[in-house]
C-alpha atoms as a PDB file:
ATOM      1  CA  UNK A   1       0.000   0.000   0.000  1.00  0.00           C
ATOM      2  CA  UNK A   2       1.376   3.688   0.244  1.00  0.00           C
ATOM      3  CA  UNK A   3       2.483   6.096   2.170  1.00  0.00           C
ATOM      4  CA  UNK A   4       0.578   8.777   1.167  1.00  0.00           C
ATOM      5  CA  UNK A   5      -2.273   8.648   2.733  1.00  0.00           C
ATOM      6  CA  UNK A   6      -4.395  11.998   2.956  1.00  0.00           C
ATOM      7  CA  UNK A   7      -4.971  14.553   5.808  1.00  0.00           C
ATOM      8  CA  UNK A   8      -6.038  15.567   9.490  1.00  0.00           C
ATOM      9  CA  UNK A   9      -7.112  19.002  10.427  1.00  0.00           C
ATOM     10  CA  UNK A  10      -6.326  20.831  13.707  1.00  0.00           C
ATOM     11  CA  UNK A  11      -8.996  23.467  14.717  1.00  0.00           C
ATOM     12  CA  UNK A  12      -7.537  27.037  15.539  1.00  0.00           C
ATOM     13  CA  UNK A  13      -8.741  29.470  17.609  1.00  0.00           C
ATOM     14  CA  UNK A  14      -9.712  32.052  14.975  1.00  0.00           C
ATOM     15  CA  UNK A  15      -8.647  29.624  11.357  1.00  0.00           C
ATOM     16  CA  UNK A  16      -8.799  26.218  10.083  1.00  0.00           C
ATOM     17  CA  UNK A  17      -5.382  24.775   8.862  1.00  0.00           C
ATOM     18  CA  UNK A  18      -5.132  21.676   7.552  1.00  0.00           C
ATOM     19  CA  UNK A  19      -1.866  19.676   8.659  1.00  0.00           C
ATOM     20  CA  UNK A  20      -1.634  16.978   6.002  1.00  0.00           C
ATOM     21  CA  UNK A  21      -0.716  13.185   6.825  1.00  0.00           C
ATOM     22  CA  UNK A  22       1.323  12.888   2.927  1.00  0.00           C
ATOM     23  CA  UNK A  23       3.905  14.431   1.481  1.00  0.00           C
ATOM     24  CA  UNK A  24       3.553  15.138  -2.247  1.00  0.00           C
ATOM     25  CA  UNK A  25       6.206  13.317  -4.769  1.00  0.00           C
ATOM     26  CA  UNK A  26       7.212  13.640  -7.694  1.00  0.00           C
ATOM     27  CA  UNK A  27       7.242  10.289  -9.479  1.00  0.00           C
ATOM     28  CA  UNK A  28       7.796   9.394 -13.501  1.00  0.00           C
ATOM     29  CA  UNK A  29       4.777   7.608 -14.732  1.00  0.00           C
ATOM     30  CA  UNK A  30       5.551   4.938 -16.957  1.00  0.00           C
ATOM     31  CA  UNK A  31       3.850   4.459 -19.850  1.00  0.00           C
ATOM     32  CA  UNK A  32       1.825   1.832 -18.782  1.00  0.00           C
ATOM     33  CA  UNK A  33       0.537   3.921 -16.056  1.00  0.00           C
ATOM     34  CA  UNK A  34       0.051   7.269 -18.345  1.00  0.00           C
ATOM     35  CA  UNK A  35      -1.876   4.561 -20.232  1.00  0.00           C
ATOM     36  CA  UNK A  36      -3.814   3.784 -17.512  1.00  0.00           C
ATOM     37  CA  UNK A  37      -4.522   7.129 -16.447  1.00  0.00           C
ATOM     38  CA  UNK A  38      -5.482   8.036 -20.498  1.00  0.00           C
ATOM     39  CA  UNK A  39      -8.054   5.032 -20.971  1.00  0.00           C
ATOM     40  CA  UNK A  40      -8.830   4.599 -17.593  1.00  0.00           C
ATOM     41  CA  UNK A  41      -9.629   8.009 -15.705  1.00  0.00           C
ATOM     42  CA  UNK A  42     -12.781   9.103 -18.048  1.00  0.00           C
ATOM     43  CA  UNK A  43     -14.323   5.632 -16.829  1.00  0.00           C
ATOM     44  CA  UNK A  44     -13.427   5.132 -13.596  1.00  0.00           C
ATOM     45  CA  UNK A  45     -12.130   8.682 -12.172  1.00  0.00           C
ATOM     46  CA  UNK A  46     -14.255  10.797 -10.227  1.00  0.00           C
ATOM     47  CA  UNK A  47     -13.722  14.548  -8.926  1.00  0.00           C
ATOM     48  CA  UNK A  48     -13.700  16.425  -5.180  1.00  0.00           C
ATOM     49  CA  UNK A  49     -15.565  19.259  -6.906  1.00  0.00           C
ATOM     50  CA  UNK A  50     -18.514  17.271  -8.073  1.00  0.00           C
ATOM     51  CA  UNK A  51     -19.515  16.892  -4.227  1.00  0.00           C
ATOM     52  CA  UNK A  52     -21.877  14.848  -2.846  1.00  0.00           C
ATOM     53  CA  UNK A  53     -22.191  11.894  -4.953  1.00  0.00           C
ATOM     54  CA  UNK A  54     -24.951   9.455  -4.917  1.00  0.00           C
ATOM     55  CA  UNK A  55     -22.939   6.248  -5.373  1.00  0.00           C
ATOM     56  CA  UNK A  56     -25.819   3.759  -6.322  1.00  0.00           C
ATOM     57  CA  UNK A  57     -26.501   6.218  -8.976  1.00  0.00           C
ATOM     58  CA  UNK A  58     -22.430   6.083  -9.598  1.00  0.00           C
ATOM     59  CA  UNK A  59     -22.134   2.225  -9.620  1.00  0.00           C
ATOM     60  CA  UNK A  60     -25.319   1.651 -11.377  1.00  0.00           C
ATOM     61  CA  UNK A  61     -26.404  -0.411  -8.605  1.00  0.00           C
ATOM     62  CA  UNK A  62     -26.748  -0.567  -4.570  1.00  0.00           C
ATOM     63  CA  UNK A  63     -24.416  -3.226  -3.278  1.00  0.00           C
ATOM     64  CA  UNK A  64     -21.960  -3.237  -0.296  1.00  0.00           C
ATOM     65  CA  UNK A  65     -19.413  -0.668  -0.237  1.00  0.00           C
ATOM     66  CA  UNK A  66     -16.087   0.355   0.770  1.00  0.00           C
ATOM     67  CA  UNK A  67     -13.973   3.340   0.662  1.00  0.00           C
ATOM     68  CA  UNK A  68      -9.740   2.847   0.601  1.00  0.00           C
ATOM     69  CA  UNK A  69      -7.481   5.755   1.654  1.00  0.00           C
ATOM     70  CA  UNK A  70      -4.054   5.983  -0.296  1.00  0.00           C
ATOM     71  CA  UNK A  71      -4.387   2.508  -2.258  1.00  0.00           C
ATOM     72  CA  UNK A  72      -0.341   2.853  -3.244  1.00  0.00           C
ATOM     73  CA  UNK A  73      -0.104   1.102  -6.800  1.00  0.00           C
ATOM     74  CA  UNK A  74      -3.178  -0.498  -6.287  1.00  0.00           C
ATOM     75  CA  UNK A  75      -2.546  -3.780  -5.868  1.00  0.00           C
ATOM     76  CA  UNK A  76      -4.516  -4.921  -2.653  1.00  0.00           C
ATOM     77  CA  UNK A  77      -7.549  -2.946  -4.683  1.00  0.00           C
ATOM     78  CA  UNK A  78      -7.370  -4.724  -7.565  1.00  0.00           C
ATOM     79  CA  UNK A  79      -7.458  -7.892  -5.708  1.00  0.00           C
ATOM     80  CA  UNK A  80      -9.924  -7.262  -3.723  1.00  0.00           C
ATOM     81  CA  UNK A  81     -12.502  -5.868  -6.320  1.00  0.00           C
ATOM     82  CA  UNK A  82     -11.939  -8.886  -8.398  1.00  0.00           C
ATOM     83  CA  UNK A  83     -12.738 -11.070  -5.635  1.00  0.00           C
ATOM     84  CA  UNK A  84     -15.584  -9.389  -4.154  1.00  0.00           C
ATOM     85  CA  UNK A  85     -17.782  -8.462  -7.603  1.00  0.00           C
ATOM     86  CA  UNK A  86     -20.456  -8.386  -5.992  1.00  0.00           C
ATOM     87  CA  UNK A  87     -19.196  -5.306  -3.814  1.00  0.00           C
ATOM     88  CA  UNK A  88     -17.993  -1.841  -4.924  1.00  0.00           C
ATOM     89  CA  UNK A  89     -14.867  -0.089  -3.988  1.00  0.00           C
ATOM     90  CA  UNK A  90     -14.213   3.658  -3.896  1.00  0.00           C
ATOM     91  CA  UNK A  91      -9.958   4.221  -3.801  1.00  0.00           C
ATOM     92  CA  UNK A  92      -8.026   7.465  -3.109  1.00  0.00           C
ATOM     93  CA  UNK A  93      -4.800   8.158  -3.858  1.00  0.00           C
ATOM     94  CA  UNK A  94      -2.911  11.495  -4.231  1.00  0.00           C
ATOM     95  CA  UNK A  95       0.242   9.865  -6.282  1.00  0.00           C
ATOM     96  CA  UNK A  96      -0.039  10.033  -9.297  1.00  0.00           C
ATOM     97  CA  UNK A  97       1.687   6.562 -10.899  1.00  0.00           C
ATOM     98  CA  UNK A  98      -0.435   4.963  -8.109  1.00  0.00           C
ATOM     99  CA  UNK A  99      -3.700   6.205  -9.918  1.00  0.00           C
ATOM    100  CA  UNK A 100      -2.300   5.270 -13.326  1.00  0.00           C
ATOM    101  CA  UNK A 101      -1.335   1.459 -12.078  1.00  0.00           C
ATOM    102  CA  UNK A 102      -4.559   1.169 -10.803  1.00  0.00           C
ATOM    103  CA  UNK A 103      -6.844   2.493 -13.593  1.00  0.00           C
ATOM    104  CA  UNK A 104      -4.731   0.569 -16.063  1.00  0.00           C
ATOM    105  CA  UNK A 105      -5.348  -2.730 -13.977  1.00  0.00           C
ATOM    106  CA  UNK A 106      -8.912  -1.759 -13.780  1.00  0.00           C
ATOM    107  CA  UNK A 107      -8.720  -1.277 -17.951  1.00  0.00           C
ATOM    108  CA  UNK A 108      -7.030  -4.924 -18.418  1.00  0.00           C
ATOM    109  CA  UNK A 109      -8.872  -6.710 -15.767  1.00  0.00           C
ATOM    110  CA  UNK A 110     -12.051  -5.347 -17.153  1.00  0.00           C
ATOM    111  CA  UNK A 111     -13.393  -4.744 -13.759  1.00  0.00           C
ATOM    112  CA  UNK A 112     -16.399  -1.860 -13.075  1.00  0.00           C
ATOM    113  CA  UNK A 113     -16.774  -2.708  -9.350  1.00  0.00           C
ATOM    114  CA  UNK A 114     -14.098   0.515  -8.631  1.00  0.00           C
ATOM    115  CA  UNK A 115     -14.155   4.005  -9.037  1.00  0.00           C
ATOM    116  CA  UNK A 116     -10.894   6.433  -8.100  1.00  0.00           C
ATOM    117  CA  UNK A 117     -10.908  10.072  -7.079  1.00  0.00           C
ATOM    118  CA  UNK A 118      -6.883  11.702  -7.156  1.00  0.00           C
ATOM    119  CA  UNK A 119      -7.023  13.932  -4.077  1.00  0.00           C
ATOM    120  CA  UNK A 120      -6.868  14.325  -0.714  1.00  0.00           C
ATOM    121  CA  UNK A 121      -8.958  10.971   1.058  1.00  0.00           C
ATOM    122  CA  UNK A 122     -10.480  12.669   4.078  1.00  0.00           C
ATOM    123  CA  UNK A 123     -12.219  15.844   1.647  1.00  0.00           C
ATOM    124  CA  UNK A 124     -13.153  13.255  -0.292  1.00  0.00           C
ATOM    125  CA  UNK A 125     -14.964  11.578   2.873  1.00  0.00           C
ATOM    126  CA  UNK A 126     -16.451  15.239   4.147  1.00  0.00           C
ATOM    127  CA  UNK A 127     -17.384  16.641   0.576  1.00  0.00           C
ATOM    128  CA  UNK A 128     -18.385  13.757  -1.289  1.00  0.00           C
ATOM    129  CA  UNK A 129     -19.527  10.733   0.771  1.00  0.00           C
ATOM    130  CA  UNK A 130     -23.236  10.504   2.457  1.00  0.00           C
ATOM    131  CA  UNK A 131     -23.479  10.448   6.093  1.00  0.00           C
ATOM    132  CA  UNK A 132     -24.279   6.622   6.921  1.00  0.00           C
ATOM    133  CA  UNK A 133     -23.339   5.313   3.676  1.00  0.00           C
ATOM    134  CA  UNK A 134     -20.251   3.048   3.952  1.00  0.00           C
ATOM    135  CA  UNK A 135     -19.888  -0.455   4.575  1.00  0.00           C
ATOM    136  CA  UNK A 136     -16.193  -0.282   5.326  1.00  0.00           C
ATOM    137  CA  UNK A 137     -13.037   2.171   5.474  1.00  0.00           C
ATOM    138  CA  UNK A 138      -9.719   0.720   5.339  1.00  0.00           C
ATOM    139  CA  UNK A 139      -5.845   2.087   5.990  1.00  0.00           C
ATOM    140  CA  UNK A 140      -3.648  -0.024   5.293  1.00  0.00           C
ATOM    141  CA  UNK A 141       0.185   0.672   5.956  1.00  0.00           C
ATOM    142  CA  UNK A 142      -0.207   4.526   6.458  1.00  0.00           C
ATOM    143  CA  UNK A 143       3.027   6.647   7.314  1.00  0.00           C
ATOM    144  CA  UNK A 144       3.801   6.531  10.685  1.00  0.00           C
ATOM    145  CA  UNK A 145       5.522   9.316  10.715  1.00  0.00           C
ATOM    146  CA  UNK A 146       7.735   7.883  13.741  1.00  0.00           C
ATOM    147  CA  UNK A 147       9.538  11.245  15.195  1.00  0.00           C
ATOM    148  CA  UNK A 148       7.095  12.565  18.081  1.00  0.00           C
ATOM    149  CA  UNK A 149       7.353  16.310  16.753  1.00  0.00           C
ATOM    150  CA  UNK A 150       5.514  14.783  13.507  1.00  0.00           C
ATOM    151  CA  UNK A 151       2.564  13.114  15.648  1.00  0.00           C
ATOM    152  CA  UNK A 152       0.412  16.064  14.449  1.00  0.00           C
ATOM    153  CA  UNK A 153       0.766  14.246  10.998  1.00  0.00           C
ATOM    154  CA  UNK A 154      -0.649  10.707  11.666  1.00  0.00           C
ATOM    155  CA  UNK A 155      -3.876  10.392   9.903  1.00  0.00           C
ATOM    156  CA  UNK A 156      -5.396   8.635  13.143  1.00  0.00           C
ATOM    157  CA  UNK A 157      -6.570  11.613  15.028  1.00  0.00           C
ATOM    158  CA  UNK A 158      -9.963  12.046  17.048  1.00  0.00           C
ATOM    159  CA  UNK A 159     -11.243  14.434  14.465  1.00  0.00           C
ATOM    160  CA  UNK A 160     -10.279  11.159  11.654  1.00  0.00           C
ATOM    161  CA  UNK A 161     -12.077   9.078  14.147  1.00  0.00           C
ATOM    162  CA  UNK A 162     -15.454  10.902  14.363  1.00  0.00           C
ATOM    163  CA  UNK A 163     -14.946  12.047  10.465  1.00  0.00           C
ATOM    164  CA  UNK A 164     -15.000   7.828   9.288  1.00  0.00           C
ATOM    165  CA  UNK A 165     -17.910   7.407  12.231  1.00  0.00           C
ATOM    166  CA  UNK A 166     -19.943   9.766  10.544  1.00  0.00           C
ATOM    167  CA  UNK A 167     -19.877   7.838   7.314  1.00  0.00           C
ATOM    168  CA  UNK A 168     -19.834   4.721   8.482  1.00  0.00           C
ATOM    169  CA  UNK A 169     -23.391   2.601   8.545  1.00  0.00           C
ATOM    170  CA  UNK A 170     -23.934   1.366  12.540  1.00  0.00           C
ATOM    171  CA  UNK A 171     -22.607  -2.154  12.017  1.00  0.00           C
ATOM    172  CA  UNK A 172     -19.833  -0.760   9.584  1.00  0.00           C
ATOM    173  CA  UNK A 173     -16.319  -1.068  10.223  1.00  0.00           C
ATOM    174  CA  UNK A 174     -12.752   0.931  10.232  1.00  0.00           C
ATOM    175  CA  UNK A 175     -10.282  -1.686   9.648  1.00  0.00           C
ATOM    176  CA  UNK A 176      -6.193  -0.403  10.228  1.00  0.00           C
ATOM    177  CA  UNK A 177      -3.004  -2.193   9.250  1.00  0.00           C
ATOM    178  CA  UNK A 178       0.142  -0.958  10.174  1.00  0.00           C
ATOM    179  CA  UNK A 179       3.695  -2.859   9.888  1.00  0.00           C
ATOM    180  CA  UNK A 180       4.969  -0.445  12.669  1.00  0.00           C
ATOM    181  CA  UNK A 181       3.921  -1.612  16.353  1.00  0.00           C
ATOM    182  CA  UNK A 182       4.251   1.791  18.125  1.00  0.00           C
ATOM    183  CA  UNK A 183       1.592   2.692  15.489  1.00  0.00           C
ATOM    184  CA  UNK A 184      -0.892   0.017  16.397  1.00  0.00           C
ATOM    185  CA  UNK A 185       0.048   1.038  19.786  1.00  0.00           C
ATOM    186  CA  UNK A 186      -0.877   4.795  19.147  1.00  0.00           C
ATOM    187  CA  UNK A 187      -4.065   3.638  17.163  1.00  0.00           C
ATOM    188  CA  UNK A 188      -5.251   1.284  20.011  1.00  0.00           C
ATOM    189  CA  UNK A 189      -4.899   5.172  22.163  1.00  0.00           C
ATOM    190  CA  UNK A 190      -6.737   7.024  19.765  1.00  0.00           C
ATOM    191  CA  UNK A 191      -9.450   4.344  18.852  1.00  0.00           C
ATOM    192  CA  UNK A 192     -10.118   3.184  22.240  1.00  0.00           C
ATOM    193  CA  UNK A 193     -11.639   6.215  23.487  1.00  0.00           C
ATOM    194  CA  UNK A 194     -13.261   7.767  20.353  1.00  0.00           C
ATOM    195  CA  UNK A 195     -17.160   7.540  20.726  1.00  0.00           C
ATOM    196  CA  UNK A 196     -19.579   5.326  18.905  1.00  0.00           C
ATOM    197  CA  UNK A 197     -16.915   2.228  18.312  1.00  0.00           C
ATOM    198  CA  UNK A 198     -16.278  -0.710  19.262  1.00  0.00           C
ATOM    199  CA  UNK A 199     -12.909  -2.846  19.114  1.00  0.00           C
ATOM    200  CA  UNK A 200     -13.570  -6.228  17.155  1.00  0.00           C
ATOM    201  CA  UNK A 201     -10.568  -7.744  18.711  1.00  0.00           C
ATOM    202  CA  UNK A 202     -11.339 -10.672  21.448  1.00  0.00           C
ATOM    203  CA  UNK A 203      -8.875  -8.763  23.866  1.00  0.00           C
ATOM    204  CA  UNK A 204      -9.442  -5.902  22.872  1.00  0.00           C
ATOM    205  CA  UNK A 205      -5.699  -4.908  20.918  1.00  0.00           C
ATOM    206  CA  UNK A 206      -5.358  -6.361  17.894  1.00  0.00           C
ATOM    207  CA  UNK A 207      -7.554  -9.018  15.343  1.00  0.00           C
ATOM    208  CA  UNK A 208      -5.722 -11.510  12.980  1.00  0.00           C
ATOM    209  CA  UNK A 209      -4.515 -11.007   9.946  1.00  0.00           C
ATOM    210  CA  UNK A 210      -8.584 -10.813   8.080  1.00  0.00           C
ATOM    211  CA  UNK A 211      -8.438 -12.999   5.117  1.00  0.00           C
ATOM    212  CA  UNK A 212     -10.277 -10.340   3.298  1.00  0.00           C
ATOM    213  CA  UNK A 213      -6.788  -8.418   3.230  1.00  0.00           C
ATOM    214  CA  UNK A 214      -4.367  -9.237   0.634  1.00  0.00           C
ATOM    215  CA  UNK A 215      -0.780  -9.854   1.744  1.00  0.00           C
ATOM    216  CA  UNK A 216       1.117  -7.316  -0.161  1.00  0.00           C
ATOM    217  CA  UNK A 217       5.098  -8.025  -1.616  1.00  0.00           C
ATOM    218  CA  UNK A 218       6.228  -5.654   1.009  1.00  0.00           C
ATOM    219  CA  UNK A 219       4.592  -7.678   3.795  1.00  0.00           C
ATOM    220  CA  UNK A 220       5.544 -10.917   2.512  1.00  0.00           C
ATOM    221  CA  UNK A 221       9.304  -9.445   2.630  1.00  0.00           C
ATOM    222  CA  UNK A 222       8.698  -8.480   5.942  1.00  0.00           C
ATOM    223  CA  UNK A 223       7.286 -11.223   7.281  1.00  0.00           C
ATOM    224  CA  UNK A 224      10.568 -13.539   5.893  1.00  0.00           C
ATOM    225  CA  UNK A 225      12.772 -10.965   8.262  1.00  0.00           C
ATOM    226  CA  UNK A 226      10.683 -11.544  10.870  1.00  0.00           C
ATOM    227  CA  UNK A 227       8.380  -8.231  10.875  1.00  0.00           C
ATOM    228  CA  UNK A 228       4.895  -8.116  12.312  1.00  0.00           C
ATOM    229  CA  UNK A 229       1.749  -6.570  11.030  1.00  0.00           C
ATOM    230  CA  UNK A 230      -1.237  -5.099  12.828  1.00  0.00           C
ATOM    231  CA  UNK A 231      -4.598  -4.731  12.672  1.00  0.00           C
ATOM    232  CA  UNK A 232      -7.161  -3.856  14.047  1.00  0.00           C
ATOM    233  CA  UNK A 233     -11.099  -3.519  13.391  1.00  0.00           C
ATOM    234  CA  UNK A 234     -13.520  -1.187  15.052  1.00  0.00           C
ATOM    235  CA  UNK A 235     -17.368  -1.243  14.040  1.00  0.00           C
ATOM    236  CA  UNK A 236     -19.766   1.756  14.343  1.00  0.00           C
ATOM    237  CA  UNK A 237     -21.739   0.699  17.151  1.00  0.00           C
ATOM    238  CA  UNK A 238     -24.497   4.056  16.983  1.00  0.00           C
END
């Protein structure tokens, strides 16, 4: 998955600034990916300043759905689309060769089941998603962003907390993965005391690795030098 996973906001005393969780790079698209983005984008990309979107009317069709923030390459998407067809996926990404990869797998895999937006995740969430409307949210493998003077950064904030409650159906889940264990840690903090959830794990910490998420090349390389992963589930209770 990627690293660039979009945004938190701090509330000032007399101004809104928004501290973002991603920093912006500059990457070559190769030309399968320009490709992608080319045959791909007028089918399957959507826009932040369309707003509010009705998704059945999107999809064609009312079915389980979930919404992905910073899908990297898009991998783990394109698995799990084609193996759930009967479910629709909404992915957000902010780099750029990650939205190509992904549209062009989309193109070659002929699957309809996803639709992309190219911007910030968590406007995407306020602006554009109905209140009560998601099946699932995932993060998987956010940046960490490990020094404590860059805490401000980490996506998983209260305010990121109530935002995904407020989109989430009651029964819906939040589901975290994170290869860094003060992380999970920090999560556990943050998600432990943020109203409406509850934690799906039997003791409360952490649930096994779901089956539902792919194992990514990155995780199978860190599981062969002994590296854990974490994750952790927490359903909209009201």
């Amino acid at each position: 998955m990627t690293e660039q996973t979009p945004a938190v906001e701090e509330q000032q005393t007399e101004h809104r600034r928004t501290i973002k969780s991603f920093v912006m790079r500059a990457g070559r698209m190769t030309e399968g990916q320009q490709r992608g983005l080319e045959q791909g984008w007028p089918k399957f990309g959507l826009v932040l300043e369309d707003g509010l979107r009705n998704f059945d009317e999107v999809f064609g069709r009312s079915a389980p759905r979930t919404f992905e923030i910073g899908f990297g390459m898009g991998h783990s998407t394109l698995e799990m689309a084609g193996a759930a067809p009967d479910q629709d996926f909404i992915g957000v990404e902010v780099h750029k060769p990650g939205v190509g990869a992904l549209l062009s797998g989309l193109v070659s895999q002929k699957l309809n089941n996803v639709r992309v937006y190219s911007c910030d995740a968590l406007e995407v969430l306020r602006d554009c998603v109905a209140d009560a409307s998601l099946d699932r949210v995932l993060l998987f493998f956010p940046d960490p962003w490990h020094k404590s003077r860059h805490h401000k950064r980490r996506i998983v904030q209260p305010a990121f907390a109530e935002l995904v409650r407020s989109k989430l159906k009651v029964g819906g889940v939040l589901h975290m993965a994170t290869d860094w264990e003060p992380y999970a840690e920090y999560m556990l903090e943050v998600m432990n005391v943020a109203p409406g959830y509850r934690n799906l794990a039997e003791d409360g910490r952490c649930v096994p690795r779901p089956p539902e998420r792919p194992v990514t090349k990155f995780e199978r390389r860190g599981e062969r030098l002994g590296h854990g992963v974490w994750d952790l589930k927490f359903q909209r209770i009201d």
